[in-house]
Protein backbone atom coordinates (compact mmCIF):
# COMPACT_ATOMS: atom_id res chain seq x y z
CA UNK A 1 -20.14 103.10 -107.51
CA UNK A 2 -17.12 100.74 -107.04
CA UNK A 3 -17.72 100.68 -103.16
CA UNK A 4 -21.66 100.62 -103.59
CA UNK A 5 -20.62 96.92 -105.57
CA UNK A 6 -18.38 95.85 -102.93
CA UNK A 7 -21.12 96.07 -100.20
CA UNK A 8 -23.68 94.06 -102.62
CA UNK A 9 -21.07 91.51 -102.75
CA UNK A 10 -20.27 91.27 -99.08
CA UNK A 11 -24.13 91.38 -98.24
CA UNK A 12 -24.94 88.53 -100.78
CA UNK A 13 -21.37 87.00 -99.35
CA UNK A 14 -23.05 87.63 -96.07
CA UNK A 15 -26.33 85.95 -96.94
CA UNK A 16 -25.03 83.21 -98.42
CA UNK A 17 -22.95 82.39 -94.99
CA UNK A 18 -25.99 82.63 -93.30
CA UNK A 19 -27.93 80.56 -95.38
CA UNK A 20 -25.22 77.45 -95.46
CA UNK A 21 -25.13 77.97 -91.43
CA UNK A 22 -28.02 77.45 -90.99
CA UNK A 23 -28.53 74.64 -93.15
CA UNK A 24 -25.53 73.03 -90.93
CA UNK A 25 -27.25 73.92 -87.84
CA UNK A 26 -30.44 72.30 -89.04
CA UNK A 27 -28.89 69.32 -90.30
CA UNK A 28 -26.69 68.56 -86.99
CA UNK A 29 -29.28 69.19 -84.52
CA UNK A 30 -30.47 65.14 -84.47
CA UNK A 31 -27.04 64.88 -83.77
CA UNK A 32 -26.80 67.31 -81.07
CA UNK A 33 -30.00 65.72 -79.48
CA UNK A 34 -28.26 62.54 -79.31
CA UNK A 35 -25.04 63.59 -77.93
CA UNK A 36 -27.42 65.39 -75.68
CA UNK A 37 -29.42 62.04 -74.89
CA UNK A 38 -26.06 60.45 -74.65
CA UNK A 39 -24.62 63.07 -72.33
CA UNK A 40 -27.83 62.73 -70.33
CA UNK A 41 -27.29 58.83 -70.34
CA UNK A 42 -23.93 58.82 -68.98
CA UNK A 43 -24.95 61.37 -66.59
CA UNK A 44 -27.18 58.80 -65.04
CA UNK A 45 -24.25 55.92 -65.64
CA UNK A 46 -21.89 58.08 -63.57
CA UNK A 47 -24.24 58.67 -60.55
CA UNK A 48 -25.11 55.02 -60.57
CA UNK A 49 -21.31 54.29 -60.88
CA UNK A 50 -21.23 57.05 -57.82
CA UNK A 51 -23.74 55.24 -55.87
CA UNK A 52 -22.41 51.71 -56.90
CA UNK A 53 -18.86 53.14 -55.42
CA UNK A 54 -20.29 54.78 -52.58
CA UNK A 55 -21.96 51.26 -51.76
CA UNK A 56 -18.92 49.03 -51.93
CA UNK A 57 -17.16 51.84 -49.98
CA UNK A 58 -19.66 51.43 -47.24
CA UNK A 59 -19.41 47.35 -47.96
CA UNK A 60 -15.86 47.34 -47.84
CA UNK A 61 -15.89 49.43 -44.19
CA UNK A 62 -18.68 47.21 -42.80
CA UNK A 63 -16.70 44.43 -43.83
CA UNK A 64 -13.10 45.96 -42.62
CA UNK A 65 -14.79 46.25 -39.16
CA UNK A 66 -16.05 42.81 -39.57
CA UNK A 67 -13.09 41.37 -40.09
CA UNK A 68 -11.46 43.46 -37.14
CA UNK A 69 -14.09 42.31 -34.92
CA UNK A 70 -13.00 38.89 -35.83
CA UNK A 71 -9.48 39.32 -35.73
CA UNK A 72 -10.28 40.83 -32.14
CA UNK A 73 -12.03 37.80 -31.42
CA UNK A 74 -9.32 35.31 -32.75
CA UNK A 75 -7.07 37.15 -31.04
CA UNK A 76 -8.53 36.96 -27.75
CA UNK A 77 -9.32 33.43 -28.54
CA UNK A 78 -5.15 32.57 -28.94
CA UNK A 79 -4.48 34.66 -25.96
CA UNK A 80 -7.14 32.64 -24.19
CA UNK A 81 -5.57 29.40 -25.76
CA UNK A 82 -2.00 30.68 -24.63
CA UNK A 83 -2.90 31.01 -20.80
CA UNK A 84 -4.51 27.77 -20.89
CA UNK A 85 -1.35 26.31 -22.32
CA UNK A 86 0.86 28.03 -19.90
CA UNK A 87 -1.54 26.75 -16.94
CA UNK A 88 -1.10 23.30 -17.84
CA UNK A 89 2.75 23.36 -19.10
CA UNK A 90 2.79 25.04 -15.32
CA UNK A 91 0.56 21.76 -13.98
CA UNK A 92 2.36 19.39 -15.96
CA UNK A 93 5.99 21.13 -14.72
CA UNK A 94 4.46 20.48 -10.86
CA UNK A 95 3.34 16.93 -11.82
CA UNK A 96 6.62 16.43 -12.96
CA UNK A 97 9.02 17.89 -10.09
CA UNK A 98 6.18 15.78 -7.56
CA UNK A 99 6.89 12.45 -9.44
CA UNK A 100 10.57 13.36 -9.01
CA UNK A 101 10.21 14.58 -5.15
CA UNK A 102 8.38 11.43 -4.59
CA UNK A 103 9.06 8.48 -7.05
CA UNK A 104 12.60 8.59 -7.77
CA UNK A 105 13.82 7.96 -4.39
CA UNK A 106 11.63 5.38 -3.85
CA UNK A 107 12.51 3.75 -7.50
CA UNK A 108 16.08 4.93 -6.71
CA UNK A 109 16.11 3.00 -3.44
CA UNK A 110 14.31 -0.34 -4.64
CA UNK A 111 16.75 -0.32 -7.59
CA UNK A 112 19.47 -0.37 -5.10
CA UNK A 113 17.58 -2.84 -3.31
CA UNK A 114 16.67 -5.10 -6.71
CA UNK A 115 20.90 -4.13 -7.37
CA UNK A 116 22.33 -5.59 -4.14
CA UNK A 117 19.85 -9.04 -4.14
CA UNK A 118 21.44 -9.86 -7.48
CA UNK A 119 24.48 -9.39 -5.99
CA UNK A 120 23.74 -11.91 -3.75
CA UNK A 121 21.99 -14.21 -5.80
CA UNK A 122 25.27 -13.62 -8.37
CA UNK A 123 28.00 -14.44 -4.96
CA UNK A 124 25.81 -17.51 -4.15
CA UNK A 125 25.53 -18.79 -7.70
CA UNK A 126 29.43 -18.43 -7.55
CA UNK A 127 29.88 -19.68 -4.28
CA UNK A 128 27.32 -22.99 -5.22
CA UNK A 129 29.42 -23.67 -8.50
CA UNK A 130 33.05 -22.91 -6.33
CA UNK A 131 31.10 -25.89 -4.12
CA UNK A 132 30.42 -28.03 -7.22
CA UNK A 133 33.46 -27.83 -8.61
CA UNK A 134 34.83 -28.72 -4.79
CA UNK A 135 33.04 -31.69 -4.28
CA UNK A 136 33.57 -33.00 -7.98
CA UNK A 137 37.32 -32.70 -7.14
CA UNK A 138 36.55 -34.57 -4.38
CA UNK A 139 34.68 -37.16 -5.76
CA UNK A 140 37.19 -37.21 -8.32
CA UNK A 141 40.16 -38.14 -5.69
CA UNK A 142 38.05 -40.05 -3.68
CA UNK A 143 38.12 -42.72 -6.82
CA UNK A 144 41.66 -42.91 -7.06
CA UNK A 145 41.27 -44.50 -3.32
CA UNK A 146 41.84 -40.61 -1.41
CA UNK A 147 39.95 -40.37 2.04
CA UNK A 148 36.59 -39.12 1.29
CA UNK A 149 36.19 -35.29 2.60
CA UNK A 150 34.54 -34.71 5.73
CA UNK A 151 31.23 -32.19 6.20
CA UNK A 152 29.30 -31.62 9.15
CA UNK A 153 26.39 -29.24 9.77
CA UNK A 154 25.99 -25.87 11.18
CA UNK A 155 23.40 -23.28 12.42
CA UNK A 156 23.76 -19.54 12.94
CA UNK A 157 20.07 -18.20 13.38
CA UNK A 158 19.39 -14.83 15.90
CA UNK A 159 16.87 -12.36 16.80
CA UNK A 160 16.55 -9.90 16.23
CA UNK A 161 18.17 -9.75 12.95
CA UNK A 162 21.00 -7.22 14.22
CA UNK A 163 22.18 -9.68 16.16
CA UNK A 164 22.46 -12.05 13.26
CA UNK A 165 24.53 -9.96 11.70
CA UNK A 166 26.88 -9.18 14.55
CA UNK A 167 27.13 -12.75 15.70
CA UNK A 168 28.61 -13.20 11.83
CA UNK A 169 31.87 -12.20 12.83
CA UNK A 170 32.65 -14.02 15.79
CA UNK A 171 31.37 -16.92 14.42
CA UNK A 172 33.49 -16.73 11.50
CA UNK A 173 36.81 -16.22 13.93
CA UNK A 174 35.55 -19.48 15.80
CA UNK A 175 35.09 -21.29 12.41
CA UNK A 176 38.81 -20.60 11.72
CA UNK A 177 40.03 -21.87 15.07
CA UNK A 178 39.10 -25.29 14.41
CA UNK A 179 39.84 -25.25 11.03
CA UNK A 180 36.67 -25.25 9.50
CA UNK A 181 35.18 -23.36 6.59
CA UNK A 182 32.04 -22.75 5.32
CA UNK A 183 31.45 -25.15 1.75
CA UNK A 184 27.81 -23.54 1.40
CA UNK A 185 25.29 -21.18 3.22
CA UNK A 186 21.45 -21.57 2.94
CA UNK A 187 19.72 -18.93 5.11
CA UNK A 188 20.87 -20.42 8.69
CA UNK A 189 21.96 -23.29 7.62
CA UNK A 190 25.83 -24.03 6.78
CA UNK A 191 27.53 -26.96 5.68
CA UNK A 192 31.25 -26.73 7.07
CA UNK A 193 33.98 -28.60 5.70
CA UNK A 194 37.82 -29.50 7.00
CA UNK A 195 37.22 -30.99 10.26
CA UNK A 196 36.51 -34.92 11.12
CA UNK A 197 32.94 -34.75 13.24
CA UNK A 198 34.69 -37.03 15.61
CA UNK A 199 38.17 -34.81 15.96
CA UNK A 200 35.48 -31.95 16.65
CA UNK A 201 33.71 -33.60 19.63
CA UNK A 202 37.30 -34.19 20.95
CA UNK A 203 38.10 -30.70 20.83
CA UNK A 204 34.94 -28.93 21.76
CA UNK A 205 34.37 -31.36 25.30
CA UNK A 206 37.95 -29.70 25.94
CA UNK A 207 36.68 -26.21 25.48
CA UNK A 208 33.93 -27.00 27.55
CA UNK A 209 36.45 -27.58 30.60
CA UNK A 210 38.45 -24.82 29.39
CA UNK A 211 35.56 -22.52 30.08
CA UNK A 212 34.58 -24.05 33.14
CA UNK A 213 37.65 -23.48 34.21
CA UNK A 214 38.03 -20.04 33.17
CA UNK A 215 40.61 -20.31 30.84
CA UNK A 216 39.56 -17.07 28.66
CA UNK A 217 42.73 -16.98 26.91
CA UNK A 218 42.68 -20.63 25.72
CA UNK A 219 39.52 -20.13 24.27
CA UNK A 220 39.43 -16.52 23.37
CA UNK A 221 37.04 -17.20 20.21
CA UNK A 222 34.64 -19.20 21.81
CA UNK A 223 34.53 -16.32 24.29
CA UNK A 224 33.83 -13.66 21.86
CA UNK A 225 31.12 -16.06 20.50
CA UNK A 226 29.32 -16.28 23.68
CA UNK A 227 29.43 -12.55 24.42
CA UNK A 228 27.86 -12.08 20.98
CA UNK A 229 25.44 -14.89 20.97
CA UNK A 230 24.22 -13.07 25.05
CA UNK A 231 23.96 -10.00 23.52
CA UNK A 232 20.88 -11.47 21.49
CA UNK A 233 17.60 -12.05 22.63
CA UNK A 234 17.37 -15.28 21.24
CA UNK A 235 20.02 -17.17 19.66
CA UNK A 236 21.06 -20.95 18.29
CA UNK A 237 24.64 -21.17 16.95
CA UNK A 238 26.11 -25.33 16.02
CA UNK A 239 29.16 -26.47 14.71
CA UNK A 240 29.03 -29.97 14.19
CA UNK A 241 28.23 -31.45 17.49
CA UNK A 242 28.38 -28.01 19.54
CA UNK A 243 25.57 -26.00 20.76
CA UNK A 244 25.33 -22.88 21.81
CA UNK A 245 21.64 -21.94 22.79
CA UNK A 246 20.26 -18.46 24.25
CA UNK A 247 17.13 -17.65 25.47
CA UNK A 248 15.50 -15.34 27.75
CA UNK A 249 16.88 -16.65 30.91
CA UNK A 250 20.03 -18.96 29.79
CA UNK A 251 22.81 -19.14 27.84
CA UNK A 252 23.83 -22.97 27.38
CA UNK A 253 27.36 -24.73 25.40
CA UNK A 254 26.30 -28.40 24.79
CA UNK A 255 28.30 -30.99 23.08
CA UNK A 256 26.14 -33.23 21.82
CA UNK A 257 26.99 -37.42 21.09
CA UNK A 258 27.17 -37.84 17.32
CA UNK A 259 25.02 -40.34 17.00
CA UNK A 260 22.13 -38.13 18.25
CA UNK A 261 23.05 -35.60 15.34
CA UNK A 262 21.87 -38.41 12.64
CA UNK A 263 18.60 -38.59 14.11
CA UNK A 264 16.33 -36.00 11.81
CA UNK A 265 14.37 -34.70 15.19
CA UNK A 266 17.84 -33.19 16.32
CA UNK A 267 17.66 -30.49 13.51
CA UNK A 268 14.00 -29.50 14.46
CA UNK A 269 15.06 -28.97 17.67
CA UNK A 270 17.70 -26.58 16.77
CA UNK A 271 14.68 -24.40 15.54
CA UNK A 272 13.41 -23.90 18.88
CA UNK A 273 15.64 -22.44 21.20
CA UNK A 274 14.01 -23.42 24.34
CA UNK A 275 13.51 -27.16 23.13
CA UNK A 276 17.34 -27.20 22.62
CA UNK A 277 18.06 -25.77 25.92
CA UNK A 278 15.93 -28.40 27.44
CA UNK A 279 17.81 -30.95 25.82
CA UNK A 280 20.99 -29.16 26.14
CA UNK A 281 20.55 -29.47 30.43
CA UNK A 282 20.16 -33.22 29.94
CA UNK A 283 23.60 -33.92 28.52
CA UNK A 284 26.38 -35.59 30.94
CA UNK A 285 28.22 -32.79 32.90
CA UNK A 286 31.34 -32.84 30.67
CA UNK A 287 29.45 -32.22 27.66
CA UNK A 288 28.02 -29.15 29.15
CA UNK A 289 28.91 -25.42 30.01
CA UNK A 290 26.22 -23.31 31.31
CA UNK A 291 27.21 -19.68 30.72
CA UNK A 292 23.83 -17.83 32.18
């Protein structure tokens, strides 16, 4: 009897489980349905999430090879750029070395050239204030009652121009033996200093019959001017009232009267070498030396 009341119990136990489980199930199930429709919801959330991913993903490559493409293309571009900059730093470089080849020596040389004429123009601003300062002294004695200085003319003028040049020399040499100097030189023309005109003519009609006579040694420097002034095609060379004259077919010494030398037609003929010799043939015999 005892276990007949135990089963009751545990079948109305059992019933009464039942019954409050399945109330539960039937009250939950609006819940279950909307975790299910919630479920189902984020289902579709997730593949559209899937599909949104998979879509930037393909984006992302598209634009990844995009951008390589473009880096390709800029970097073609700056090699492109590179070569073109190398070209012209090479162009520029043989601009630069042709300039040098052919410019600088010719700025080099007319820099030199520019360099040496204000070297001269410097020695012959020098040599006109030395002058100056010579004749003020001068001037300056000559008012304390001193014997004013004497200053006669002269002319060294050649062609060609080497001669010139080596006639400088000799001329010099002869200068010196008769005690002259040079006060002032303006192209050709020189303005000597230290000998009376009339002393001069003295001395040079002597030298004329020295050399007609052949006495070399007595007037060595005149000799050595001669041989320079025939070694030049044409050629006048004065010293006060002496003339030397070449041209193509003479070589004349003329001493010429000193009143001739103040005439102003006398130093326009000393720029024509034939003129001079012409007038050089019409002096007396002792004032002339024909040399030819």
């Amino acid at each position: 009897m005892t276990v007949i009341l135990i089963l009751l119990c545990l079948a109305i136990a059992g019933r009464e489980v039942y019954l409050a489980f399945d109330r539960r199930r039937t009250a939950g199930a609006p819940e279950i349905a909307d975790i299910r429709t919630q479920l189902a919801a984020l289902k579709g959330t997730r593949d559209e999430l899937a599909q949104f991913r998979s879509a930037q993903r393909e984006r992302l490559e598209r634009l990844g090879a995009d951008q390589a493409a473009e880096v390709a293309r800029l970097t073609a571009g700056q090699e492109r750029q590179d070569e073109s900059l190398r070209a012209a730093d090479a162009r520029i470089g043989s601009l630069v070395e042709q300039i040098n080849d052919r410019m600088v020596p010719e700025v080099n040389e007319r820099l030199t050239a520019q360099k040496a004429a204000l070297d001269r123009l410097a020695a012959d601003v020098a040599a006109l204030r030395a002058h100056l300062v010579g004749r003020l002294d001068q001037a300056v004695a000559a008012s304390l009652g001193a014997e004013p200085a004497d200053l006669v003319a002269g002319t060294l003028a050649a062609a060609p121009e080497d001669a010139r040049t080596a006639l400088a020399g000799p001329f010099d040499r002869f200068l010196e033996r008769y005690g002259l100097w040079s006060e002032l030189t303006d192209r050709d023309r020189h303005y000597l200093s230290g000998r009376s005109p009339r002393g001069l003519e003295r001395d040079f009609i002597d030298l004329l019959a020295a050399l007609r006579g052949g006495c070399r040694e007595s007037a060595a420097e005149a000799g050595a001017l001669l041989d320079a002034v025939r070694a030049a095609r044409e050629a006048v060379v004065q010293t006060g009232p002496l003339v030397i004259v070449r041209t193509s077919g003479a070589l004349l010494c003329g001493v010429l009267p000193l009143a001739e030398l103040r005439l102003p037609e006398t130093a326009g003929l000393l720029d024509e070498p034939s003129r001079a010799a012409d007038r050089l043939r019409r002096l007396p015999a002792g004032r002339l030396f024909d040399a030819s």
